[in-house]
N, C-alpha and C. Protein backbone atom coordinates (compact mmCIF):
# COMPACT_ATOMS: atom_id res chain seq x y z
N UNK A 1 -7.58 -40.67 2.46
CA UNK A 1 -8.36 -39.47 2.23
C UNK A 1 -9.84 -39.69 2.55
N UNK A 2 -10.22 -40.95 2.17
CA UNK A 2 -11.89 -41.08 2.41
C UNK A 2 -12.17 -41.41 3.88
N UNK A 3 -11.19 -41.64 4.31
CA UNK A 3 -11.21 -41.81 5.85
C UNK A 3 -11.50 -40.24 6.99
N UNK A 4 -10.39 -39.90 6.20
CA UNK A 4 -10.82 -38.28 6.53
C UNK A 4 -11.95 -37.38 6.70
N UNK A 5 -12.19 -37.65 5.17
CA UNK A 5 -13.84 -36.78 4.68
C UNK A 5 -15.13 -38.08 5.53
N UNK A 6 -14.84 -38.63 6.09
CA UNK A 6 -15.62 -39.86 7.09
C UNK A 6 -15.87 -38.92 8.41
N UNK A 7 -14.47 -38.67 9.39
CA UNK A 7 -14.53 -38.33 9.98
C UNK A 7 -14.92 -36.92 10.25
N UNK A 8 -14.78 -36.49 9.44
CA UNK A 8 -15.37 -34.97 9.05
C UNK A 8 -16.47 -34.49 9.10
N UNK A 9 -17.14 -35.16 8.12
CA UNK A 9 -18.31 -35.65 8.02
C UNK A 9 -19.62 -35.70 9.72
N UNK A 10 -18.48 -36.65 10.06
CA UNK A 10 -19.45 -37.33 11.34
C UNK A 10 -19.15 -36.02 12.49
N UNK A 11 -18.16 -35.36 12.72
CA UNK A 11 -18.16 -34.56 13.54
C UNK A 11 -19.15 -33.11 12.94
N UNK A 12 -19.31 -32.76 11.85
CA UNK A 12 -19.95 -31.77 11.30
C UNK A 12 -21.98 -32.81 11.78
N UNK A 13 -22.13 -33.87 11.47
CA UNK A 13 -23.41 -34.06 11.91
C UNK A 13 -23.81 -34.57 13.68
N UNK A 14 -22.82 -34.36 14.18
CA UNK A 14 -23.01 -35.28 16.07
C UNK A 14 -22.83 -33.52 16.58
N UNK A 15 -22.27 -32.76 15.94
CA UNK A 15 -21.96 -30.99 16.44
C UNK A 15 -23.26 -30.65 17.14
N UNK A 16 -24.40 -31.00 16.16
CA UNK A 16 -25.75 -30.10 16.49
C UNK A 16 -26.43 -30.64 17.53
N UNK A 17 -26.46 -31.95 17.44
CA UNK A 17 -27.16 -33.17 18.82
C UNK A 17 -26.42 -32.74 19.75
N UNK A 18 -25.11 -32.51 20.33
CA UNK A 18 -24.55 -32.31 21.48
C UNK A 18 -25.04 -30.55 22.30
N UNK A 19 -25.57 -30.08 21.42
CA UNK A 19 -26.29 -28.39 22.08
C UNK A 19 -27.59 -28.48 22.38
N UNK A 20 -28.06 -29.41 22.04
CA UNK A 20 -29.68 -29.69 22.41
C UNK A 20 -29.56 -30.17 23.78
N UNK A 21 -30.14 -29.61 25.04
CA UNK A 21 -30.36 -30.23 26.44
C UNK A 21 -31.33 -29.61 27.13
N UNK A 22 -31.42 -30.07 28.67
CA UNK A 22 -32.02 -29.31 29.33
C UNK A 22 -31.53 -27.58 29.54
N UNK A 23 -32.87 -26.93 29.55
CA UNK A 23 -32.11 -25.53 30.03
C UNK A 23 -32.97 -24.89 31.16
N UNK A 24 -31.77 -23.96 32.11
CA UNK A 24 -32.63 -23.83 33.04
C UNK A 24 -34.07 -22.76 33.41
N UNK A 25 -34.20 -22.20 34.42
CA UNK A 25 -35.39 -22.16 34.83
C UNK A 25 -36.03 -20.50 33.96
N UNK A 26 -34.67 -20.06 33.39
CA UNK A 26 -34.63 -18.29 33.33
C UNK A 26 -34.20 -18.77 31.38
N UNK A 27 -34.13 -19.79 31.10
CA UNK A 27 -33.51 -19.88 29.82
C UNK A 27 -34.99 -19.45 28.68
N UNK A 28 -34.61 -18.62 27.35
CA UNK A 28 -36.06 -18.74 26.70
C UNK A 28 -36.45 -19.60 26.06
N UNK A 29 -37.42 -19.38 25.82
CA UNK A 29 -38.35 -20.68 25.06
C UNK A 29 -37.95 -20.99 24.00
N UNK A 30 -38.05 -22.44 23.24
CA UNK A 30 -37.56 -23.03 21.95
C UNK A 30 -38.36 -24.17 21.71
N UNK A 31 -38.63 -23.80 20.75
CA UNK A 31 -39.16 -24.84 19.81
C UNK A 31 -38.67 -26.04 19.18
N UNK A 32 -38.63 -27.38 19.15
CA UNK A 32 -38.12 -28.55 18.67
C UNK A 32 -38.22 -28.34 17.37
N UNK A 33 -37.22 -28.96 16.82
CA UNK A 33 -37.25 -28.96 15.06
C UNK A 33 -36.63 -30.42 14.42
N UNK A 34 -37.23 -30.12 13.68
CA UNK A 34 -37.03 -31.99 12.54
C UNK A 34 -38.05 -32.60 13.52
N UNK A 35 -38.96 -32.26 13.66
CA UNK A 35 -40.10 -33.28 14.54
C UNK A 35 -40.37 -34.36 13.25
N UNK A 36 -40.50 -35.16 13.65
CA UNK A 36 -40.55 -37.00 13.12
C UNK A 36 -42.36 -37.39 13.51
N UNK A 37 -43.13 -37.98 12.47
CA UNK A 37 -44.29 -38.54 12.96
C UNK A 37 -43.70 -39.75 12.85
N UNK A 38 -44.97 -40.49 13.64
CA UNK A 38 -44.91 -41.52 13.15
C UNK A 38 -46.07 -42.58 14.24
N UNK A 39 -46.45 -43.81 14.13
CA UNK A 39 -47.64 -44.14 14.67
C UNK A 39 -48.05 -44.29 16.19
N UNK A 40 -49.24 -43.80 16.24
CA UNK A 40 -49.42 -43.28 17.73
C UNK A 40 -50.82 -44.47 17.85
N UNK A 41 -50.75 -45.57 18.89
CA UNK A 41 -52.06 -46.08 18.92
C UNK A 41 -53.24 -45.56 19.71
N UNK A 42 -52.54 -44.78 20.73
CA UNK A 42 -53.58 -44.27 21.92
C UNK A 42 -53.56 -45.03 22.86
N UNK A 43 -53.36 -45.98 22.95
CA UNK A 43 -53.49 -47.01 23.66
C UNK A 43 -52.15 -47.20 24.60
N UNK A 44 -51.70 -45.88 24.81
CA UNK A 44 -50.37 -45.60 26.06
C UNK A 44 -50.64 -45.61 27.43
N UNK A 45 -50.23 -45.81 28.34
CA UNK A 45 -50.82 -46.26 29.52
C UNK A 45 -49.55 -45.09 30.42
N UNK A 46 -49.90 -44.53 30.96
CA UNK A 46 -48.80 -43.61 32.01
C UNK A 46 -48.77 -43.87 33.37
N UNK A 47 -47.73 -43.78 33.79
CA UNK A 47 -46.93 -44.40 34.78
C UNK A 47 -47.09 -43.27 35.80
N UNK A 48 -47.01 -43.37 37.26
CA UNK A 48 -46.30 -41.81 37.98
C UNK A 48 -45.02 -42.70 38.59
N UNK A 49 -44.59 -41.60 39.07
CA UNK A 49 -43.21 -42.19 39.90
C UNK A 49 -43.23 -43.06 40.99
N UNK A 50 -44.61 -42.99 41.90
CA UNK A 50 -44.58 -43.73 42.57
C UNK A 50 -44.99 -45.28 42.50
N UNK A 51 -45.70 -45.48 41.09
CA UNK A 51 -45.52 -47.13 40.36
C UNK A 51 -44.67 -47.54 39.89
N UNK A 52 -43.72 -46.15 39.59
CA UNK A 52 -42.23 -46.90 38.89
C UNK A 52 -41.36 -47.31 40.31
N UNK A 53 -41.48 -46.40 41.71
CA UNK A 53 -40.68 -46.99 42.40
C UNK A 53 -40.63 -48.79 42.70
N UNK A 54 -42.54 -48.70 42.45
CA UNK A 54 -42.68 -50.48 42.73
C UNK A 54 -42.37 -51.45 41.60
N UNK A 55 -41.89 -51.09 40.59
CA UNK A 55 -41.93 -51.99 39.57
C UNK A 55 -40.32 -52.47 39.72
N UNK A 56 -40.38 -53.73 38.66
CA UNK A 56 -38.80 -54.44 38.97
C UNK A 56 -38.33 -53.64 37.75
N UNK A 57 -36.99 -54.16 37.61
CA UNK A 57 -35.72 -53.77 36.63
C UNK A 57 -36.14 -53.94 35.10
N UNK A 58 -36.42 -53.17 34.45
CA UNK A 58 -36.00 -53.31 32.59
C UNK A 58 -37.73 -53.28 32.23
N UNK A 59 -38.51 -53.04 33.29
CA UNK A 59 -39.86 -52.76 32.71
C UNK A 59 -39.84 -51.34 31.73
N UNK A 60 -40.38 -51.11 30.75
CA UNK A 60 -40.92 -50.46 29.64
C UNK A 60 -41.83 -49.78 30.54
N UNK A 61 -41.78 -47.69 30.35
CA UNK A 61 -42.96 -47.00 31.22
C UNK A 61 -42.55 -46.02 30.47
N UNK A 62 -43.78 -45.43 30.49
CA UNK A 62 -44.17 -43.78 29.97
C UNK A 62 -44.55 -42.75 31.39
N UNK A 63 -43.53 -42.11 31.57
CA UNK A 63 -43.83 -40.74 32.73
C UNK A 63 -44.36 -39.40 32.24
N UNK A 64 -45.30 -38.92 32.78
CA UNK A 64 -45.42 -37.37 32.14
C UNK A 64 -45.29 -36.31 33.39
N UNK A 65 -45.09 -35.18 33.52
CA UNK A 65 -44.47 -34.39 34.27
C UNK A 65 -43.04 -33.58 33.82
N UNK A 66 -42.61 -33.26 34.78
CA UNK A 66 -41.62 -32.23 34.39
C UNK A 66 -40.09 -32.05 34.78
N UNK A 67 -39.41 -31.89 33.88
CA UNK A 67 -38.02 -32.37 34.43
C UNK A 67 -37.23 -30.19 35.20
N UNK A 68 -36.99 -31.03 36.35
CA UNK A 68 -36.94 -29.87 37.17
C UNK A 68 -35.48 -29.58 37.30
N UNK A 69 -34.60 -30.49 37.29
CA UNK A 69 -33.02 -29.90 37.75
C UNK A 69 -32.29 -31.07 36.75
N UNK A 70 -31.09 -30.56 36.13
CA UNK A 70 -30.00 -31.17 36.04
C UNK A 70 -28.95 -31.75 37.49
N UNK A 71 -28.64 -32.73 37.60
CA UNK A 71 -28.25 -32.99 38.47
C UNK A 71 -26.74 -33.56 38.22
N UNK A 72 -25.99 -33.64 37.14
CA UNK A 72 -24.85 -34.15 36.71
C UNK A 72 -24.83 -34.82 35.17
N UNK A 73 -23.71 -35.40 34.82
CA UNK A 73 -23.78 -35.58 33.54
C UNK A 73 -24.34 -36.62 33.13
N UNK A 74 -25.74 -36.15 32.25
CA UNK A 74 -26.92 -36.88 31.55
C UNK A 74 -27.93 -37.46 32.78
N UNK A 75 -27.53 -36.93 34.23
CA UNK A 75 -28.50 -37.02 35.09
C UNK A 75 -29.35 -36.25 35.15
N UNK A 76 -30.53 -36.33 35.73
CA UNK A 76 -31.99 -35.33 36.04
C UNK A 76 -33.22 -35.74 36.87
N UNK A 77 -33.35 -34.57 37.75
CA UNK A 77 -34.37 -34.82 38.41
C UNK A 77 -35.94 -34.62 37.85
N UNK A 78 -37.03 -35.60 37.94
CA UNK A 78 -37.99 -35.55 37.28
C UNK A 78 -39.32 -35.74 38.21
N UNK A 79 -39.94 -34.68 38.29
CA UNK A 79 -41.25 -34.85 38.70
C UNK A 79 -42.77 -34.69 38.26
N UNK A 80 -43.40 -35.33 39.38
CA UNK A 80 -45.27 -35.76 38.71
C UNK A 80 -46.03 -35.39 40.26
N UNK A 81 -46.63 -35.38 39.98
CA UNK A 81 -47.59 -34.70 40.85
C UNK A 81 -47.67 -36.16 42.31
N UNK A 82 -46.84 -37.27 42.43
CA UNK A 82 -46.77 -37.88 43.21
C UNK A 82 -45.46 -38.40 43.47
N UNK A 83 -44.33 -37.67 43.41
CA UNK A 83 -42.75 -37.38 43.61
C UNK A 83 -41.83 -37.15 42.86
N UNK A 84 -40.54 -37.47 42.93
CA UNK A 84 -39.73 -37.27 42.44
C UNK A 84 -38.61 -38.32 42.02
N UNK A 85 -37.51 -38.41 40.82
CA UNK A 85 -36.86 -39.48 40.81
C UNK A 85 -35.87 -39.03 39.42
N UNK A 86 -34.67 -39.64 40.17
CA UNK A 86 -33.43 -39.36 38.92
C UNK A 86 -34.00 -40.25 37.99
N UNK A 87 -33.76 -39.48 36.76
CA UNK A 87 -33.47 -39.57 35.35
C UNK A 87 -32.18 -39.74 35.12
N UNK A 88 -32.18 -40.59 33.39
CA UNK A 88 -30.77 -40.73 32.97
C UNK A 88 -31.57 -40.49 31.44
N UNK A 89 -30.96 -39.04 30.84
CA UNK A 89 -31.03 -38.92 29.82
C UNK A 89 -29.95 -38.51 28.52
N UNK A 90 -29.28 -39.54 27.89
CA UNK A 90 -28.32 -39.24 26.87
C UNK A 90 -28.38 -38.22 26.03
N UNK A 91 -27.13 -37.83 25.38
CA UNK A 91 -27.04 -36.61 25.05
C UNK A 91 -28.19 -36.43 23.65
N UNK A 92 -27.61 -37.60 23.00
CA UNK A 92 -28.07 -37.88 21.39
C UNK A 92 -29.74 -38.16 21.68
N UNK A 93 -30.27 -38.26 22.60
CA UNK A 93 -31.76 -38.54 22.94
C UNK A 93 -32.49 -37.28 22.73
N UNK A 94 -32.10 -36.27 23.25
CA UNK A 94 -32.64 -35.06 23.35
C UNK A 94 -33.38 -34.74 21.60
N UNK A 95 -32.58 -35.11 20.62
CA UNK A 95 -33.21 -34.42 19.41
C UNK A 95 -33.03 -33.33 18.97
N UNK A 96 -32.28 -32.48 19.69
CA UNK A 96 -32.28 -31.13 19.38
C UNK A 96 -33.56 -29.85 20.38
N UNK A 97 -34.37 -30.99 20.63
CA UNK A 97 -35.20 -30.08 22.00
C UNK A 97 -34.56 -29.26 22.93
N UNK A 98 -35.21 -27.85 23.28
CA UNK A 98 -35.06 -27.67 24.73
C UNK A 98 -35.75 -27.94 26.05
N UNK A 99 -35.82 -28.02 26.80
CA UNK A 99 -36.66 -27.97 27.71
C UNK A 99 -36.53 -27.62 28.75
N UNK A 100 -37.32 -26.82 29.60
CA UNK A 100 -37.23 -25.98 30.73
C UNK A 100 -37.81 -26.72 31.92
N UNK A 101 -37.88 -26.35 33.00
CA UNK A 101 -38.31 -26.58 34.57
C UNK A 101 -40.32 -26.42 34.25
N UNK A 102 -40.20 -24.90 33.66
CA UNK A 102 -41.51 -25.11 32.93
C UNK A 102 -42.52 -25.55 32.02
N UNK A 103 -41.62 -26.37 31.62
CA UNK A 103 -42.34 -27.24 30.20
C UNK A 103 -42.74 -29.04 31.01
N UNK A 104 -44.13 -29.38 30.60
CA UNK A 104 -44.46 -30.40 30.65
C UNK A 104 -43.94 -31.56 29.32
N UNK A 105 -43.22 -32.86 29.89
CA UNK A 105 -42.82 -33.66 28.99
C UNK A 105 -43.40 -35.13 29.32
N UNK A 106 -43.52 -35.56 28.15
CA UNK A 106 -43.53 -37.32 28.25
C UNK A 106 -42.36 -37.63 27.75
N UNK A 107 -42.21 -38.98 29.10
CA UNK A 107 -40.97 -39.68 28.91
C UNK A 107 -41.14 -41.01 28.39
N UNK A 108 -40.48 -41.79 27.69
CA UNK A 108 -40.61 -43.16 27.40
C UNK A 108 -38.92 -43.53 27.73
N UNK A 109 -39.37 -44.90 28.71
CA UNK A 109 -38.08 -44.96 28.79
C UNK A 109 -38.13 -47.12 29.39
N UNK A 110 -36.95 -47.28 30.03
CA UNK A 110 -37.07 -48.38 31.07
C UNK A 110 -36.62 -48.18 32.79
N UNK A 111 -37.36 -48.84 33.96
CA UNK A 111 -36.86 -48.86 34.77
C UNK A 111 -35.36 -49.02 34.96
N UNK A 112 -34.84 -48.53 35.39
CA UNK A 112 -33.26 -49.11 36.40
C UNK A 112 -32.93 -48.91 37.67
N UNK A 113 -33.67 -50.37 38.31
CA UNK A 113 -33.24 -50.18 39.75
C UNK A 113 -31.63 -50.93 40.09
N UNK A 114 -31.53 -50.35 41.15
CA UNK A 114 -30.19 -50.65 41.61
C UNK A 114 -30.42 -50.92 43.13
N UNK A 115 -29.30 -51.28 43.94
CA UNK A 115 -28.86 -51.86 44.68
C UNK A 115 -29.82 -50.60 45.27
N UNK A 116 -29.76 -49.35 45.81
CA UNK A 116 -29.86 -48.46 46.96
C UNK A 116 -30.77 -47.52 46.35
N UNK A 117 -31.03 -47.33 44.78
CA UNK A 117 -32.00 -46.47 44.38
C UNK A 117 -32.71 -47.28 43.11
N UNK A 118 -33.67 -46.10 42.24
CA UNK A 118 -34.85 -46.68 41.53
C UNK A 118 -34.33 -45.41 40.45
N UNK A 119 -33.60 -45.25 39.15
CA UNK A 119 -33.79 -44.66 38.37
C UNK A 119 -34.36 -45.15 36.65
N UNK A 120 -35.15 -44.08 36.24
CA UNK A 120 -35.25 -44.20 34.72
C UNK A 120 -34.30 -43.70 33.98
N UNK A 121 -34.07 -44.93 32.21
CA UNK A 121 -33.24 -44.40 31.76
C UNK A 121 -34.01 -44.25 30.21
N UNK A 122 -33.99 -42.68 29.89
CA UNK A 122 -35.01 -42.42 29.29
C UNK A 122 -34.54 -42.76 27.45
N UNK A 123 -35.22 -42.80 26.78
CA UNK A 123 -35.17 -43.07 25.22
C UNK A 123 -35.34 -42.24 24.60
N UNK A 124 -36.67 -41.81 24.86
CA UNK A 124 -37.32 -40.71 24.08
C UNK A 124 -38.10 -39.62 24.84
N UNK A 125 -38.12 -38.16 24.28
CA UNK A 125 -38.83 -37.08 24.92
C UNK A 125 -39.87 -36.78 24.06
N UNK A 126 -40.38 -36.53 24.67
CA UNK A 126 -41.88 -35.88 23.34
C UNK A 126 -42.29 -34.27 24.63
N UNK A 127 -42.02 -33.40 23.84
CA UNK A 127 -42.64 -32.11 24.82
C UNK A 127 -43.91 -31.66 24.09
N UNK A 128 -44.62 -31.74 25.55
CA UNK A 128 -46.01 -31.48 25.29
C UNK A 128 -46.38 -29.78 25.32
């Protein structure tokens, strides 16, 4: 029985994280909720896409710009005023945010290059 009310449980709290995503270009506006503080030094340094193309594998970077297209599942295209580059953003990452084509975001995430391309795989969103 306690196994039950376990699983129950966990599907009644993972329900709400799985509706939070990107939305597209015509979708309306929404506001993030359960926003979390917590310590900010200032001392963040931002990346564009075209320093992340040069950097190696598993470096730590902050992108700001705007995520423009869904491109497949938990993929996304993300741009800055000096290109463009797939994203990999998990479902449970989102927070419950929306975010549009029109909304400016910071990303925190790590490089992942591969054999033939250069993607980020993101952690956290903060919409600005």
């Amino acid at each position: 029985m306690n196994k039950i009310s376990l699983f129950a449980l966990l599907g009644i709290l993972t329900a709400g994280a799985a509706s939070a995503e990107f939305a597209g270009p015509n979708a309306p506006a929404a506001t993030a909720t359960n926003e979390r503080g917590g310590f900010v030094s200032g001392a963040e340094t931002i990346v564009t896409v075209k320093q992340v193309n040069e950097m190696r594998d598993d470096v730590p970077v902050i992108i700001q710009g705007k995520i423009i297209q869904r491109m497949g599942d938990e993929k996304y295209l993300f741009e800055d005023n000096t290109g463009s580059i797939t994203i990999e953003i998990d479902d449970d990452d989102w927070r419950g945010q929306k975010v549009s084509p029109t909304d400016t975001v910071k990303l925190y995430g790590e490089v992942d290059r591969g054999i033939f391309s250069t993607e980020i795989d993101i952690d956290y969103i903060e919409k600005l």
